[in-house]
Protein backbone atom coordinates (compact mmCIF):
# COMPACT_ATOMS: atom_id res chain seq x y z
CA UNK A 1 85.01 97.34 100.64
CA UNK A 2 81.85 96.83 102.51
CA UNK A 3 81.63 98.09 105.75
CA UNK A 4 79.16 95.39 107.01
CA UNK A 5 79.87 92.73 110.04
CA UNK A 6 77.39 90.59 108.10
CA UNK A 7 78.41 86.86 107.41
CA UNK A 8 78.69 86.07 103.60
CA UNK A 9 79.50 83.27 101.94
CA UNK A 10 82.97 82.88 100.84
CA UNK A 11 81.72 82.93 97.06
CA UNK A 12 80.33 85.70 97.96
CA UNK A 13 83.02 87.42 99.15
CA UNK A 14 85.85 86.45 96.38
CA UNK A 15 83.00 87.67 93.69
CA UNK A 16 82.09 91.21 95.38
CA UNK A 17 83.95 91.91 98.29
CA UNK A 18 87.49 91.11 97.39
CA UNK A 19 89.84 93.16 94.76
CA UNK A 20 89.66 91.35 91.16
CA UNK A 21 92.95 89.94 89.55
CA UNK A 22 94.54 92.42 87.30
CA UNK A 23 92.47 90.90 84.20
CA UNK A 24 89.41 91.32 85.67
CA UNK A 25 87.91 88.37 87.06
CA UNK A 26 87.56 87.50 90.68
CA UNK A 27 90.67 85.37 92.32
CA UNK A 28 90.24 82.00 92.58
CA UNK A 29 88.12 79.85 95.52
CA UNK A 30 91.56 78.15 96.16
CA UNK A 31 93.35 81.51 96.70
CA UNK A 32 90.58 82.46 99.59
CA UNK A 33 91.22 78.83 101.25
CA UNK A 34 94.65 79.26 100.89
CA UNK A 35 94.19 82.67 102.93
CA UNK A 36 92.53 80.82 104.99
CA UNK A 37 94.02 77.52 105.66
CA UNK A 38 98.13 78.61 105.18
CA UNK A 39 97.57 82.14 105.31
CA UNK A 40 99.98 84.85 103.89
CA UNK A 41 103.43 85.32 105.08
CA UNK A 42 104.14 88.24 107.97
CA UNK A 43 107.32 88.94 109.95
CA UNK A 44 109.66 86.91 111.32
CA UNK A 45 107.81 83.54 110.18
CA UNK A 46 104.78 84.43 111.42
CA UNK A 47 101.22 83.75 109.14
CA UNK A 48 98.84 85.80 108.47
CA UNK A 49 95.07 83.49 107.95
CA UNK A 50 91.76 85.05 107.14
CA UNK A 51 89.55 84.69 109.92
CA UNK A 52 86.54 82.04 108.73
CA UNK A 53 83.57 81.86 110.52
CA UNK A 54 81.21 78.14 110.26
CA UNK A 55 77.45 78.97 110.02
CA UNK A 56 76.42 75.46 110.32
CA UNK A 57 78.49 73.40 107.45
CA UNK A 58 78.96 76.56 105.22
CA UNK A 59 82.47 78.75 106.24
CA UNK A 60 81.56 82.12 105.66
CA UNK A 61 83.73 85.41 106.08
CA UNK A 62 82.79 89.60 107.18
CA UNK A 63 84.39 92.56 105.53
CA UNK A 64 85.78 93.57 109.01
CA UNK A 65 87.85 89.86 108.96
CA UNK A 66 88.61 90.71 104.89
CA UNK A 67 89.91 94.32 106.12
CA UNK A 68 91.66 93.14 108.97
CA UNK A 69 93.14 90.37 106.68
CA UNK A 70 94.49 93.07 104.39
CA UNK A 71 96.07 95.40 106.44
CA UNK A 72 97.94 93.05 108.20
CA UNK A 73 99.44 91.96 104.86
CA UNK A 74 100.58 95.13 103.58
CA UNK A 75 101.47 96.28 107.10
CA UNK A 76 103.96 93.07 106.76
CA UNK A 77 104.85 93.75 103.15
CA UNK A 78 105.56 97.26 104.09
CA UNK A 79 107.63 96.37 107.08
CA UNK A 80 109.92 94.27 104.90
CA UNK A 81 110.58 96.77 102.46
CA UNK A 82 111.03 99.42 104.92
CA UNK A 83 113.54 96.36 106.48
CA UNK A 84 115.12 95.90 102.79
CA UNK A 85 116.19 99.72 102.09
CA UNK A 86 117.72 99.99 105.89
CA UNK A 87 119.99 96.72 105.48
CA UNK A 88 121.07 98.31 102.03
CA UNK A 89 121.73 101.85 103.32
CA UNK A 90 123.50 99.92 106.16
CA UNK A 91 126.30 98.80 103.27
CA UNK A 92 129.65 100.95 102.66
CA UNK A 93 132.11 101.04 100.35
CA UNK A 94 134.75 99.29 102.82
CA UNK A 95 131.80 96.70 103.18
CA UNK A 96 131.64 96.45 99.09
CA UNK A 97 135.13 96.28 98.75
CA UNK A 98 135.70 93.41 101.17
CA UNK A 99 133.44 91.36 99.57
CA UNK A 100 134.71 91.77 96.43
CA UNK A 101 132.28 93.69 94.97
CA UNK A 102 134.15 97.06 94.31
C-alpha cells in the first residue's frame, strides 16, 4: 500500500492501490462503491464504509482511508472467528447429548 494522504481517484485506487482478485485483475468499480455506499459487515450489525472524499464532482479516496478501511475488516473478521472457536469450546458432551447429537 501507499503510504500517501494524497486524494486519488477511485479508478485509481481499485487499479494500483487496492489488492487484485485472486486471477489477477483489479476488483470491480461496483465492489469499491459497494465499500463505499453499504460498506462491509463488522460486529454486532454494525458497517464498515470506505471513507470517500468529493473533490468537486469526482469522489476520490487516500491510502490512509483504504488502510483504515482494511483493518477494520479483518479486525471484525478476526473478532468473529475468535467469537466462533469460544462458542464451540463452550459445548460439552452433556450439551451434545441433550441435543441429540451424541
Amino acid at each position: 500500500m501507499v503510504v500517501s494522504d494524497e486524494l486519488v481517484t477511485l479508478d485509481y485506487a481499485r487499479k494500483h492501490l487496492i489488492p487484485r482478485r485472486s486471477d489477477g485483475k483489479p476488483v470491480n468499480p461496483s465492489t469499491v462503491w459497494r465499500w463505499i455506499r453499504k460498506g462491509l459487515e463488522g460486529l454486532d450489525g454494525d458497517r464498515i464504509k470506505l471513507a470517500v472524499t468529493y473533490a468537486g464532482s469526482r469522489p476520490c479516496v487516500t491510502a490512509e482511508a483504504l488502510n483504515k478501511f482494511f483493518a477494520a475488516v479483518t479486525d471484525a473478521k478476526l473478532e468473529r472467528h475468535r467469537r466462533v472457536l469460544e462458542l464451540r469450546s463452550d459445548v460439552t458432551e452433556v450439551d451434545l447429548q441433550s441435543a441429540g447429537l451424541l
